[in-house]
C-alpha atoms as a PDB file:
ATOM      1  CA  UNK A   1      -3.257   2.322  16.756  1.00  0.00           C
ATOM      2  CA  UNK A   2      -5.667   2.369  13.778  1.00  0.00           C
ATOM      3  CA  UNK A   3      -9.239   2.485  16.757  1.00  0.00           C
ATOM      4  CA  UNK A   4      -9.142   6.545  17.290  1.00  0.00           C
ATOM      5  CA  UNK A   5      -8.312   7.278  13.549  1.00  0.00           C
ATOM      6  CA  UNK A   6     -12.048   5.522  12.111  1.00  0.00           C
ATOM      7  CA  UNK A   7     -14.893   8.226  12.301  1.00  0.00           C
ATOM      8  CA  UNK A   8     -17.795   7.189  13.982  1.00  0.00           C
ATOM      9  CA  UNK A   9     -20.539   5.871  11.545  1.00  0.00           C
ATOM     10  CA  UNK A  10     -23.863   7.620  11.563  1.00  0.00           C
ATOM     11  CA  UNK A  11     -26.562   5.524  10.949  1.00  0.00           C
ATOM     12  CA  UNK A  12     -29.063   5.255  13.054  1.00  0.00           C
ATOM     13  CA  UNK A  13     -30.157   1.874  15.325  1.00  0.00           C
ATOM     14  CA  UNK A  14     -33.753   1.969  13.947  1.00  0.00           C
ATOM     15  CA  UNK A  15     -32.149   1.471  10.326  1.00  0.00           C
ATOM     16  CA  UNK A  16     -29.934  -1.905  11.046  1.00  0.00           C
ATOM     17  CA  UNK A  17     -31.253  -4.609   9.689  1.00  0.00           C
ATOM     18  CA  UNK A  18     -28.152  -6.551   9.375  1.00  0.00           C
ATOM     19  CA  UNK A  19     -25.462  -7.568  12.049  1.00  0.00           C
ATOM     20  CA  UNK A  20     -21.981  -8.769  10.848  1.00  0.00           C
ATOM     21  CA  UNK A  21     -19.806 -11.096  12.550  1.00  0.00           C
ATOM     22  CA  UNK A  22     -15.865 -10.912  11.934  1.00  0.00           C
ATOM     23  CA  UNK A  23     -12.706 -12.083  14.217  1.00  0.00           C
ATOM     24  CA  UNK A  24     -10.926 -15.064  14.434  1.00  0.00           C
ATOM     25  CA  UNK A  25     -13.817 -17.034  15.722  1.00  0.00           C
ATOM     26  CA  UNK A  26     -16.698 -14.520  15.165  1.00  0.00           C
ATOM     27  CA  UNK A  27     -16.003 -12.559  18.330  1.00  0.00           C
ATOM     28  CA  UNK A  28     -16.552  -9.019  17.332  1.00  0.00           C
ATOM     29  CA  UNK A  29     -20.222  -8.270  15.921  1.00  0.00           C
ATOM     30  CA  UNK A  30     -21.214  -4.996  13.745  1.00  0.00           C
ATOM     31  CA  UNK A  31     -25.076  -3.848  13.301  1.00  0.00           C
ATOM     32  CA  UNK A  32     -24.874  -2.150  10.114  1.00  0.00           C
ATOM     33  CA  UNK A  33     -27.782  -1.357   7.199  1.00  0.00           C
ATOM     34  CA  UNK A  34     -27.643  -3.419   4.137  1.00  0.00           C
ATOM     35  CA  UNK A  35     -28.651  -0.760   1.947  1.00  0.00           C
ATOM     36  CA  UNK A  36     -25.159   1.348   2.776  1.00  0.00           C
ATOM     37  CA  UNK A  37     -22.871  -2.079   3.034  1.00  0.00           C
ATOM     38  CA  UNK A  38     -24.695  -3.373  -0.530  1.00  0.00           C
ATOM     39  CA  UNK A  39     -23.953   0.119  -2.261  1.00  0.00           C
ATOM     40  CA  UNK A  40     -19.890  -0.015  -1.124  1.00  0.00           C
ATOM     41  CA  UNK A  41     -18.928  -3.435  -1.159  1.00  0.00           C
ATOM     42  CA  UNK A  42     -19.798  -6.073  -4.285  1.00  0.00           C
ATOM     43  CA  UNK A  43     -19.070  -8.902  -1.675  1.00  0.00           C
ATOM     44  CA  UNK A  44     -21.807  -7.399   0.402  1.00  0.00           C
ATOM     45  CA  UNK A  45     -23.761  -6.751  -2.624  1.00  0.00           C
ATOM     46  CA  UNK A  46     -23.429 -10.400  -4.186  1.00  0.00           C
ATOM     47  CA  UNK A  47     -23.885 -11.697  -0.315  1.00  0.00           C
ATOM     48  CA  UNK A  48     -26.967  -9.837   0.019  1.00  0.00           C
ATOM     49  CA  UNK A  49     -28.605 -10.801  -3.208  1.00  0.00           C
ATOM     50  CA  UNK A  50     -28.404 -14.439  -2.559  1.00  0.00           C
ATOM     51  CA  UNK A  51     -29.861 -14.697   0.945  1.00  0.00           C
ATOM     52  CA  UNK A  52     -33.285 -15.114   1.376  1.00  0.00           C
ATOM     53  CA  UNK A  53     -35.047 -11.878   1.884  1.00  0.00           C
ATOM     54  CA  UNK A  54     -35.137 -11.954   5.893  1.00  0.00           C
ATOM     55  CA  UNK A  55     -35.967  -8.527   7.777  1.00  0.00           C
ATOM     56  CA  UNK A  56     -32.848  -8.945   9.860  1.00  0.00           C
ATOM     57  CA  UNK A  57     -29.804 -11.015   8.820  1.00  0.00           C
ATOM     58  CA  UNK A  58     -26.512 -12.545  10.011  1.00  0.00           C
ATOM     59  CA  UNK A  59     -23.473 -12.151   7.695  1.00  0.00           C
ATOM     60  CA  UNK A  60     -20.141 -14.009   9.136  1.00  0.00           C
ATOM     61  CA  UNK A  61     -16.911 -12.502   7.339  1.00  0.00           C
ATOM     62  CA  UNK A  62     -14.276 -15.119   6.364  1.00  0.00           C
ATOM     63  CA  UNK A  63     -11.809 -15.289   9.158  1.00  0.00           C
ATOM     64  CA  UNK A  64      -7.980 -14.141   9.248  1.00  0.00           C
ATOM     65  CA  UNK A  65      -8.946 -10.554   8.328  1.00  0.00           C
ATOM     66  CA  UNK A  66      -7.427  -7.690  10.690  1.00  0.00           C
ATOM     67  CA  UNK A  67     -10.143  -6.493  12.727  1.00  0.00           C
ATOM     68  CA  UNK A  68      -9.221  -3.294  13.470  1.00  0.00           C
ATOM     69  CA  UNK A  69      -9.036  -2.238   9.644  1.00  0.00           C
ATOM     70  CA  UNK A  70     -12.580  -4.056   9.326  1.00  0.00           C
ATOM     71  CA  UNK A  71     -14.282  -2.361  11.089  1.00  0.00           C
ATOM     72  CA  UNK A  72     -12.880   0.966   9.696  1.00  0.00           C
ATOM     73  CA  UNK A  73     -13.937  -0.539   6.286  1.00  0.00           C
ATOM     74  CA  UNK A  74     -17.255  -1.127   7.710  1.00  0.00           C
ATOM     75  CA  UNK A  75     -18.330   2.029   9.080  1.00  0.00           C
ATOM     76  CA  UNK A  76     -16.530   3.773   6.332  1.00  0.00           C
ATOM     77  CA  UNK A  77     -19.574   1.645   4.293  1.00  0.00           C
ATOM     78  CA  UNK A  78     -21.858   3.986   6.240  1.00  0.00           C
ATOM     79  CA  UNK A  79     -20.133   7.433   5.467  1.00  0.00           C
ATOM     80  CA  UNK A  80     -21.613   9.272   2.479  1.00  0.00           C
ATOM     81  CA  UNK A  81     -18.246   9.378   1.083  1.00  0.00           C
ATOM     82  CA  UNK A  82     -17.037   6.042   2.509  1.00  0.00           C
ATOM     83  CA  UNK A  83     -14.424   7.579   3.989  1.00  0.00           C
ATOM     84  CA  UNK A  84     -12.542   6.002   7.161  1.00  0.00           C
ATOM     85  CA  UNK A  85     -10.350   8.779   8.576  1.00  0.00           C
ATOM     86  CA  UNK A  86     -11.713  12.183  10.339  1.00  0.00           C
ATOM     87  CA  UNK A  87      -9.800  14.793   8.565  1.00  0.00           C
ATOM     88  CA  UNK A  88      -8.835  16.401  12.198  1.00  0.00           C
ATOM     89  CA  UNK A  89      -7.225  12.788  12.855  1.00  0.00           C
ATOM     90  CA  UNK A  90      -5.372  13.475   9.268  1.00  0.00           C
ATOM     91  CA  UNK A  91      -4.048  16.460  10.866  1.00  0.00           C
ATOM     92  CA  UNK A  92      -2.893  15.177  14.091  1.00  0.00           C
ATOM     93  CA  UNK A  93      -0.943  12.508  11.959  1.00  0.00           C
ATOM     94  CA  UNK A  94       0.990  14.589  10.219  1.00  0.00           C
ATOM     95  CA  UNK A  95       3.670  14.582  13.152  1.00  0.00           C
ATOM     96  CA  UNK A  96       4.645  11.133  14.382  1.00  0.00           C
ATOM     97  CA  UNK A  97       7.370   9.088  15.720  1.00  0.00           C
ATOM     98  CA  UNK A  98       9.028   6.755  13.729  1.00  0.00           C
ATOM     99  CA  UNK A  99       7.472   3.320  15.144  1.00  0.00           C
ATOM    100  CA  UNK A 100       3.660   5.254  15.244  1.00  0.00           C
ATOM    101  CA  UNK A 101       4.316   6.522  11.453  1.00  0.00           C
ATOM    102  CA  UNK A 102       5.175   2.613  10.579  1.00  0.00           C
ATOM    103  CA  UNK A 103       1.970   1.345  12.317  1.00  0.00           C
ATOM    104  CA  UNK A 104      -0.066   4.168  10.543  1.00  0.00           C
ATOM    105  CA  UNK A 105       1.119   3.120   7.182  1.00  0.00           C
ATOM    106  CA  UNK A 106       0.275  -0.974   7.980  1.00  0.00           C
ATOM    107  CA  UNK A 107      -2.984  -0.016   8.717  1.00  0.00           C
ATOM    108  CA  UNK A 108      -4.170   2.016   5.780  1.00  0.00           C
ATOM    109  CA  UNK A 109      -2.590  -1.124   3.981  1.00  0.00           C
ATOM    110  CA  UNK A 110      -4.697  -3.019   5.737  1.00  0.00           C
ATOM    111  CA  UNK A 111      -7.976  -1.277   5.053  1.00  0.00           C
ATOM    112  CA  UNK A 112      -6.760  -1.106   1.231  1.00  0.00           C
ATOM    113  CA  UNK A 113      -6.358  -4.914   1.225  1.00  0.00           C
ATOM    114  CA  UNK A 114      -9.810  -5.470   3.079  1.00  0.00           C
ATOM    115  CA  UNK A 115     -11.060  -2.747   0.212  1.00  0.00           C
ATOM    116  CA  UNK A 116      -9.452  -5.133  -2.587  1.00  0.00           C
ATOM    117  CA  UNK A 117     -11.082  -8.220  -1.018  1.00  0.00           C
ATOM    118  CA  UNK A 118     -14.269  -7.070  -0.482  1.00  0.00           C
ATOM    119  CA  UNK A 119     -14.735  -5.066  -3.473  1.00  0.00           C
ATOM    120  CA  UNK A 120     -14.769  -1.392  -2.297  1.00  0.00           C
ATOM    121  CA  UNK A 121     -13.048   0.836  -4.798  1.00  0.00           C
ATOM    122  CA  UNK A 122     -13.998   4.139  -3.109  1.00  0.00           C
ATOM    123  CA  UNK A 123     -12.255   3.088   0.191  1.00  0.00           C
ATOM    124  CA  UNK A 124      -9.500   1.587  -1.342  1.00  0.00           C
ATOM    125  CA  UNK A 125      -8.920   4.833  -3.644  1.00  0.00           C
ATOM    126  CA  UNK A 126      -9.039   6.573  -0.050  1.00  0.00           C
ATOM    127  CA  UNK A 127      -6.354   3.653   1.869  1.00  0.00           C
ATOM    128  CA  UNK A 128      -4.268   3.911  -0.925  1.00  0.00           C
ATOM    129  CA  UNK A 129      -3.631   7.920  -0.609  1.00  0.00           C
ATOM    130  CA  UNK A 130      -3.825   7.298   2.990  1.00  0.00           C
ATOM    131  CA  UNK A 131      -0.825   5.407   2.820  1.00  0.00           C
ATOM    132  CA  UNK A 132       0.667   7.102   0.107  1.00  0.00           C
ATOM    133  CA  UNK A 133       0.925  10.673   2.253  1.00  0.00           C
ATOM    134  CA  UNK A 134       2.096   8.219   5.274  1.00  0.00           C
ATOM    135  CA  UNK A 135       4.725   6.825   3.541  1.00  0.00           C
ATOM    136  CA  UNK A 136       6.143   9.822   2.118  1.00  0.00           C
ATOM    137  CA  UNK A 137       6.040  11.500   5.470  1.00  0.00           C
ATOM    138  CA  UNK A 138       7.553   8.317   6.758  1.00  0.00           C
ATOM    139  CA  UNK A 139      10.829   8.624   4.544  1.00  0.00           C
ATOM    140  CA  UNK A 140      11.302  12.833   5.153  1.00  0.00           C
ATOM    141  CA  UNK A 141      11.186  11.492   8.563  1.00  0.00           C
ATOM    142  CA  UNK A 142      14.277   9.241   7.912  1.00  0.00           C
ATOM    143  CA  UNK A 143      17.209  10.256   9.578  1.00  0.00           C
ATOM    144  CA  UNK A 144      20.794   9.114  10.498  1.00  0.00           C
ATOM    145  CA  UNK A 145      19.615   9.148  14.295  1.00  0.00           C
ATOM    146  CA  UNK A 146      16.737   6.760  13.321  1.00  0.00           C
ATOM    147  CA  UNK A 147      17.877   5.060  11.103  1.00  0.00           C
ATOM    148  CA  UNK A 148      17.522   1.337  12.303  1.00  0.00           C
ATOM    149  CA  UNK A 149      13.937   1.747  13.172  1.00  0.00           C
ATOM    150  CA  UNK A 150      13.353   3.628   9.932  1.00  0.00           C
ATOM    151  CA  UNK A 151      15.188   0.524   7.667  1.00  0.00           C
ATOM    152  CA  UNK A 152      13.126  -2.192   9.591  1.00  0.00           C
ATOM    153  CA  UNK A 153       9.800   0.097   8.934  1.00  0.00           C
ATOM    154  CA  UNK A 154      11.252   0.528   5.500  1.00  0.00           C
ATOM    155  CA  UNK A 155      11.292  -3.318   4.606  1.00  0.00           C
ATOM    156  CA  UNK A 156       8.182  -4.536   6.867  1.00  0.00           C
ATOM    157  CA  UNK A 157       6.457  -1.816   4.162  1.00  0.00           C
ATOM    158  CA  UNK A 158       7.524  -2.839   1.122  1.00  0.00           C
ATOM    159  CA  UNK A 159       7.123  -6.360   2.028  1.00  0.00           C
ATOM    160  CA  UNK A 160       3.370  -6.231   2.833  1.00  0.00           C
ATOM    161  CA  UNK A 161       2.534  -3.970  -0.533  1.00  0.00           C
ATOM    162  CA  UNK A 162       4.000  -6.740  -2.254  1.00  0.00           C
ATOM    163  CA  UNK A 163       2.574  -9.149  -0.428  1.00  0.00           C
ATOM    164  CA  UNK A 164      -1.241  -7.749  -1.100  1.00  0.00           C
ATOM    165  CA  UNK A 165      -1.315  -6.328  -4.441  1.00  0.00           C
ATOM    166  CA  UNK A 166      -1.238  -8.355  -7.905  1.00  0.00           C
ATOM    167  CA  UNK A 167       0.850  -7.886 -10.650  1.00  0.00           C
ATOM    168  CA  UNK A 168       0.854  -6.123 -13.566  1.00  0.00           C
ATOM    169  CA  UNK A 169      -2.455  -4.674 -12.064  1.00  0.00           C
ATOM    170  CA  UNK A 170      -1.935  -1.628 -12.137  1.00  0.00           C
ATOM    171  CA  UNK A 171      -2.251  -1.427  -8.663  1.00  0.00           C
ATOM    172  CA  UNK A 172      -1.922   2.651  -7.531  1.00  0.00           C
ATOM    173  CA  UNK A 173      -0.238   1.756  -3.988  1.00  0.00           C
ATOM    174  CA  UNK A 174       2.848  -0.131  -5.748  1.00  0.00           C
ATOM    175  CA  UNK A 175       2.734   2.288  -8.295  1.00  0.00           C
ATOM    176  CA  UNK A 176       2.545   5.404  -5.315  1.00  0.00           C
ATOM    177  CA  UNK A 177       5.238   3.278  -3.587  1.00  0.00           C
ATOM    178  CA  UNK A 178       7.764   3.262  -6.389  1.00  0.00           C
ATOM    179  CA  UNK A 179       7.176   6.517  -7.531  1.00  0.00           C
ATOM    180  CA  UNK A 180       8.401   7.984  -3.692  1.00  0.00           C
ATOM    181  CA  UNK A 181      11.139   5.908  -3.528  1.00  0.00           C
ATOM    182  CA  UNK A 182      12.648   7.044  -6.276  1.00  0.00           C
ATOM    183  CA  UNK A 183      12.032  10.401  -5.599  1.00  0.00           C
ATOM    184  CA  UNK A 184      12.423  11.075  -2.518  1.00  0.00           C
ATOM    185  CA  UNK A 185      16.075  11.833  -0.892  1.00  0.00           C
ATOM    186  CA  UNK A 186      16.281   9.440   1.855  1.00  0.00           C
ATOM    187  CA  UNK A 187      15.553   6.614  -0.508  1.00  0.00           C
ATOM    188  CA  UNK A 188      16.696   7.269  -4.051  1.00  0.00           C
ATOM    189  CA  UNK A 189      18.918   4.625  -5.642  1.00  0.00           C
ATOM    190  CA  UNK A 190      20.242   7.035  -8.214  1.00  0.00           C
ATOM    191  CA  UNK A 191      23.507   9.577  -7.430  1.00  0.00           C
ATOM    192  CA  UNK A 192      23.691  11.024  -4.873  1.00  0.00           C
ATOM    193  CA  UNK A 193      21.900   7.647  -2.710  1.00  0.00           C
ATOM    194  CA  UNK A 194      20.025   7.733   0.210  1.00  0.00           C
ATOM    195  CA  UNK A 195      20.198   5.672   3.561  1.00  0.00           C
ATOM    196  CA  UNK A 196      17.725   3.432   2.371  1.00  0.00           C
ATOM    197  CA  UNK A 197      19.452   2.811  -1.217  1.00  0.00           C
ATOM    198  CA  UNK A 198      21.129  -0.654  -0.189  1.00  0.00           C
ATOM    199  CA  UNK A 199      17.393  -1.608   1.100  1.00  0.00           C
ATOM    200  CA  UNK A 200      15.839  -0.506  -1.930  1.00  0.00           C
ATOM    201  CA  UNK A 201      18.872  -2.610  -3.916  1.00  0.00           C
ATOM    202  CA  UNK A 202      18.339  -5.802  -1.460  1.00  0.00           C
ATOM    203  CA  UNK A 203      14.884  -5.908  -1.918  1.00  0.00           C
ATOM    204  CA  UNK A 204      15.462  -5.793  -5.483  1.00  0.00           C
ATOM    205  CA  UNK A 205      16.949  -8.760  -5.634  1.00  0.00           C
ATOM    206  CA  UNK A 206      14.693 -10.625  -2.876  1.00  0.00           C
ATOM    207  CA  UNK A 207      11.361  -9.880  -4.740  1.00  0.00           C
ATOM    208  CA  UNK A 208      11.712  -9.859  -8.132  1.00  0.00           C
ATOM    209  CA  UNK A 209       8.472  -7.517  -9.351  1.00  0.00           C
ATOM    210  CA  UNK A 210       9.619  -5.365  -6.664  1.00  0.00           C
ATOM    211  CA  UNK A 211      13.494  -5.113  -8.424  1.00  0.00           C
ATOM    212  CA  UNK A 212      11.145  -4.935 -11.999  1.00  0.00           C
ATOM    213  CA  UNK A 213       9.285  -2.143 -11.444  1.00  0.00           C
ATOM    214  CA  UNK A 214      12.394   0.027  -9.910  1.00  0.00           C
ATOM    215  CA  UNK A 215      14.026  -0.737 -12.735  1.00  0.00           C
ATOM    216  CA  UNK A 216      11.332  -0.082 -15.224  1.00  0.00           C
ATOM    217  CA  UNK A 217      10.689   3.116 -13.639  1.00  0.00           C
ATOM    218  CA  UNK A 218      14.332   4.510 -13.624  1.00  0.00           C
ATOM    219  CA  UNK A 219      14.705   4.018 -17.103  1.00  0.00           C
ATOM    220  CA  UNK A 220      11.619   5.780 -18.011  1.00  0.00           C
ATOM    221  CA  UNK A 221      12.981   8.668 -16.374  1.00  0.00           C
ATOM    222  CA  UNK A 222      14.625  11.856 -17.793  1.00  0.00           C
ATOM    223  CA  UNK A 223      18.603  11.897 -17.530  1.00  0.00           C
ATOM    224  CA  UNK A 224      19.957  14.572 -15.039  1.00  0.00           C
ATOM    225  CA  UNK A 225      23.039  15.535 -14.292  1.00  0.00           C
ATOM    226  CA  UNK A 226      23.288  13.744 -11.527  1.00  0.00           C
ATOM    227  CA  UNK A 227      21.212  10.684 -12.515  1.00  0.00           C
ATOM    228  CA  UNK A 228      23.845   7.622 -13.632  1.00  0.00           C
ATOM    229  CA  UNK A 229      21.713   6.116 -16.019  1.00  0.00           C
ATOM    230  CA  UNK A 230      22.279   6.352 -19.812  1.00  0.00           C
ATOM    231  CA  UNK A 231      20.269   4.862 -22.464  1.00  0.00           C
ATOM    232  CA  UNK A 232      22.771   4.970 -25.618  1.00  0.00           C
ATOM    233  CA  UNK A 233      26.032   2.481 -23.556  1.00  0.00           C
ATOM    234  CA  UNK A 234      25.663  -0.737 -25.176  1.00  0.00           C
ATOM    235  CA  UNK A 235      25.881  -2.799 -22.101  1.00  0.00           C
ATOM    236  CA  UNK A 236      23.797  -4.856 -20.155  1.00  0.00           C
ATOM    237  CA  UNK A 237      24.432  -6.123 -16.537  1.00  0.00           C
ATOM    238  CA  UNK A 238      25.838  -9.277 -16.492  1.00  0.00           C
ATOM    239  CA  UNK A 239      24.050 -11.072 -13.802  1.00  0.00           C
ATOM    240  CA  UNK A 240      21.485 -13.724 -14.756  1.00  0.00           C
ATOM    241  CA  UNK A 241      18.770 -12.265 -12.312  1.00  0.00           C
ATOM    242  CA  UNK A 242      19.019  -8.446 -13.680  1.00  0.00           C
ATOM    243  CA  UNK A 243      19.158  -9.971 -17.297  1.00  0.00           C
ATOM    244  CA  UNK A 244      15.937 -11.243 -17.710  1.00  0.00           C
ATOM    245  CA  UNK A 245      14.521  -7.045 -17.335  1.00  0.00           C
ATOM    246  CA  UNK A 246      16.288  -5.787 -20.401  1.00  0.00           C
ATOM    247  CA  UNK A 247      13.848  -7.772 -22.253  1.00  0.00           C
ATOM    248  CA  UNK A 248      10.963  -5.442 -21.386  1.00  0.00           C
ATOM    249  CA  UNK A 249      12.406  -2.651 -22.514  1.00  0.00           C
ATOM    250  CA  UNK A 250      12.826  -3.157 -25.943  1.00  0.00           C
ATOM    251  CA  UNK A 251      16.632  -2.813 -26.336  1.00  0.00           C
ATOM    252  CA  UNK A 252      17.594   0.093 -23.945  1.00  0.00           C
ATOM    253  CA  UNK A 253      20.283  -0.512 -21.870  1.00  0.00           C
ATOM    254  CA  UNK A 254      21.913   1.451 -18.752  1.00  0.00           C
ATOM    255  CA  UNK A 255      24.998   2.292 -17.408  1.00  0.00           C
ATOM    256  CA  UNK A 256      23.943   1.890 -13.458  1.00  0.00           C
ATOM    257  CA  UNK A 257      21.923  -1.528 -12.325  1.00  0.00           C
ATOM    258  CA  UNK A 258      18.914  -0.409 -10.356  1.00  0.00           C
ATOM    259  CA  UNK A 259      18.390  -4.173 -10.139  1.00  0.00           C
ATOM    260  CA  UNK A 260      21.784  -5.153  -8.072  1.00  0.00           C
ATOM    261  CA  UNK A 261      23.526  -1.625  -7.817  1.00  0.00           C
ATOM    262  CA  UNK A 262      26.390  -2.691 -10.236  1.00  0.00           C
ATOM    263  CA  UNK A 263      28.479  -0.894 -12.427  1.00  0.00           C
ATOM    264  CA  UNK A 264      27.793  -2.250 -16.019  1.00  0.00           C
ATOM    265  CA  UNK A 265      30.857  -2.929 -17.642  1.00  0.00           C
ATOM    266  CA  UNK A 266      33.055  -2.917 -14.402  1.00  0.00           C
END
């Protein structure tokens, strides 16, 4: 899905004087300009500098990288903004189908792990809000009617942020992803819950900095009305796994379990 989203690159043949090879078993082949890849990559950069100073080179990328998303990341190298997405592509994404919207967000994922790995901050800054807007279009797009496509999306998602990014990083795609979540109705864990609450609770429990940084975030929130947390009930959850939180947060306790859903004190 990802080919017809990447904007064509613009440099011109008489400037390559580099050709990268990428794929499982070097199968796909780039002609690129080293001046462009050295200025938005540090691997390229650090790659470049160490090679003997031929006027036309061979770089081989490691293998098990998704090639699509590469070679988005390397034209976007080329762009004078390094950016991988036409903004009339942006457009036409802003209406998908559930299953096209899921694919959409595991490939700006993709690019924003390729970014990570290959040291490209201005294209991962641009994957990350690339996923970010998919994702929250993804879960206003969750519905009763679609709902079993939408909770299978929902945890293939989480799964591979998890899976990519390093904790306590600071890493702006977990932090984009648990910020939504929480906020947005078809998701939130807090009264009134959404159709992906139990998800959101499951996942909790199955990956633990996952289940932290829900529950971190909750209780640095404001109390509403309708919010069931209160900081002043002197009760913790009594289950050994949600335990082990309260001792990042220097004393304050809840009333609702963001960790397992509970009822402290029930």
């Amino acid at each position: 899905m990802g080919q017809k989203w990447i904007t064509d690159y613009t440099v011109k043949s008489s400037t390559f004087d580099v050709k990268v090879w990428f794929g499982d078993s070097g199968e796909h082949e780039f002609d690129g300009n080293k001046d462009s890849l050295s200025k938005a990559s540090g691997w390229f950069r650090a790659a470049f500098s160490a090679e003997a100073q031929d006027q036309y080179s061979n770089v081989f990328m490691p293998q098990g990288d998704d090639s699509v998303a590469l070679e988005a990341v390397l034209k976007a190298c080329h762009q004078p903004d390094n950016s991988y997405i036409d903004i009339l592509e942006t457009l036409k994404r802003l209406e998908l189908p559930t299953n096209e919207r899921i694919k959409d967000i595991m490939f700006h994922i993709s690019v924003y792990e390729l970014a990570k790995k290959y040291d490209m901050p201005r294209i991962g800054a641009s994957a990350s809000r690339e996923a970010t807007i998919s994702f929250i279009q993804f879960l206003n797009g969750t519905k009763q009617q679609n709902l079993a496509a939408s909770q299978d999306g929902f945890l293939s998602i989480i799964r591979r942020v998890y899976a990519i990014t390093r904790d306590n990083s600071r890493e702006s795609l977990r932090d984009n992803v648990i910020e939504y979540i929480l906020d947005n109705p078809a998701s939130r864990i807090i009264a009134p819950p959404g159709l992906l609450a139990p998800l959101v609770l499951g996942l909790s429990e199955e990956i633990a900095e996952f289940g932290r940084d829900i529950f971190l975030s909750v209780m640095k929130r404001p109390v509403g009305g309708d919010v069931s947390v209160n900081y002043t009930v002197p009760v913790q959850c009594s289950r050994s796994e949600c335990q082990a939180l309260y001792d990042q947060l220097d004393g304050q306790v809840v009333h609702f379990c963001p960790v397992c859903g509970s009822k402290i004190g029930q």
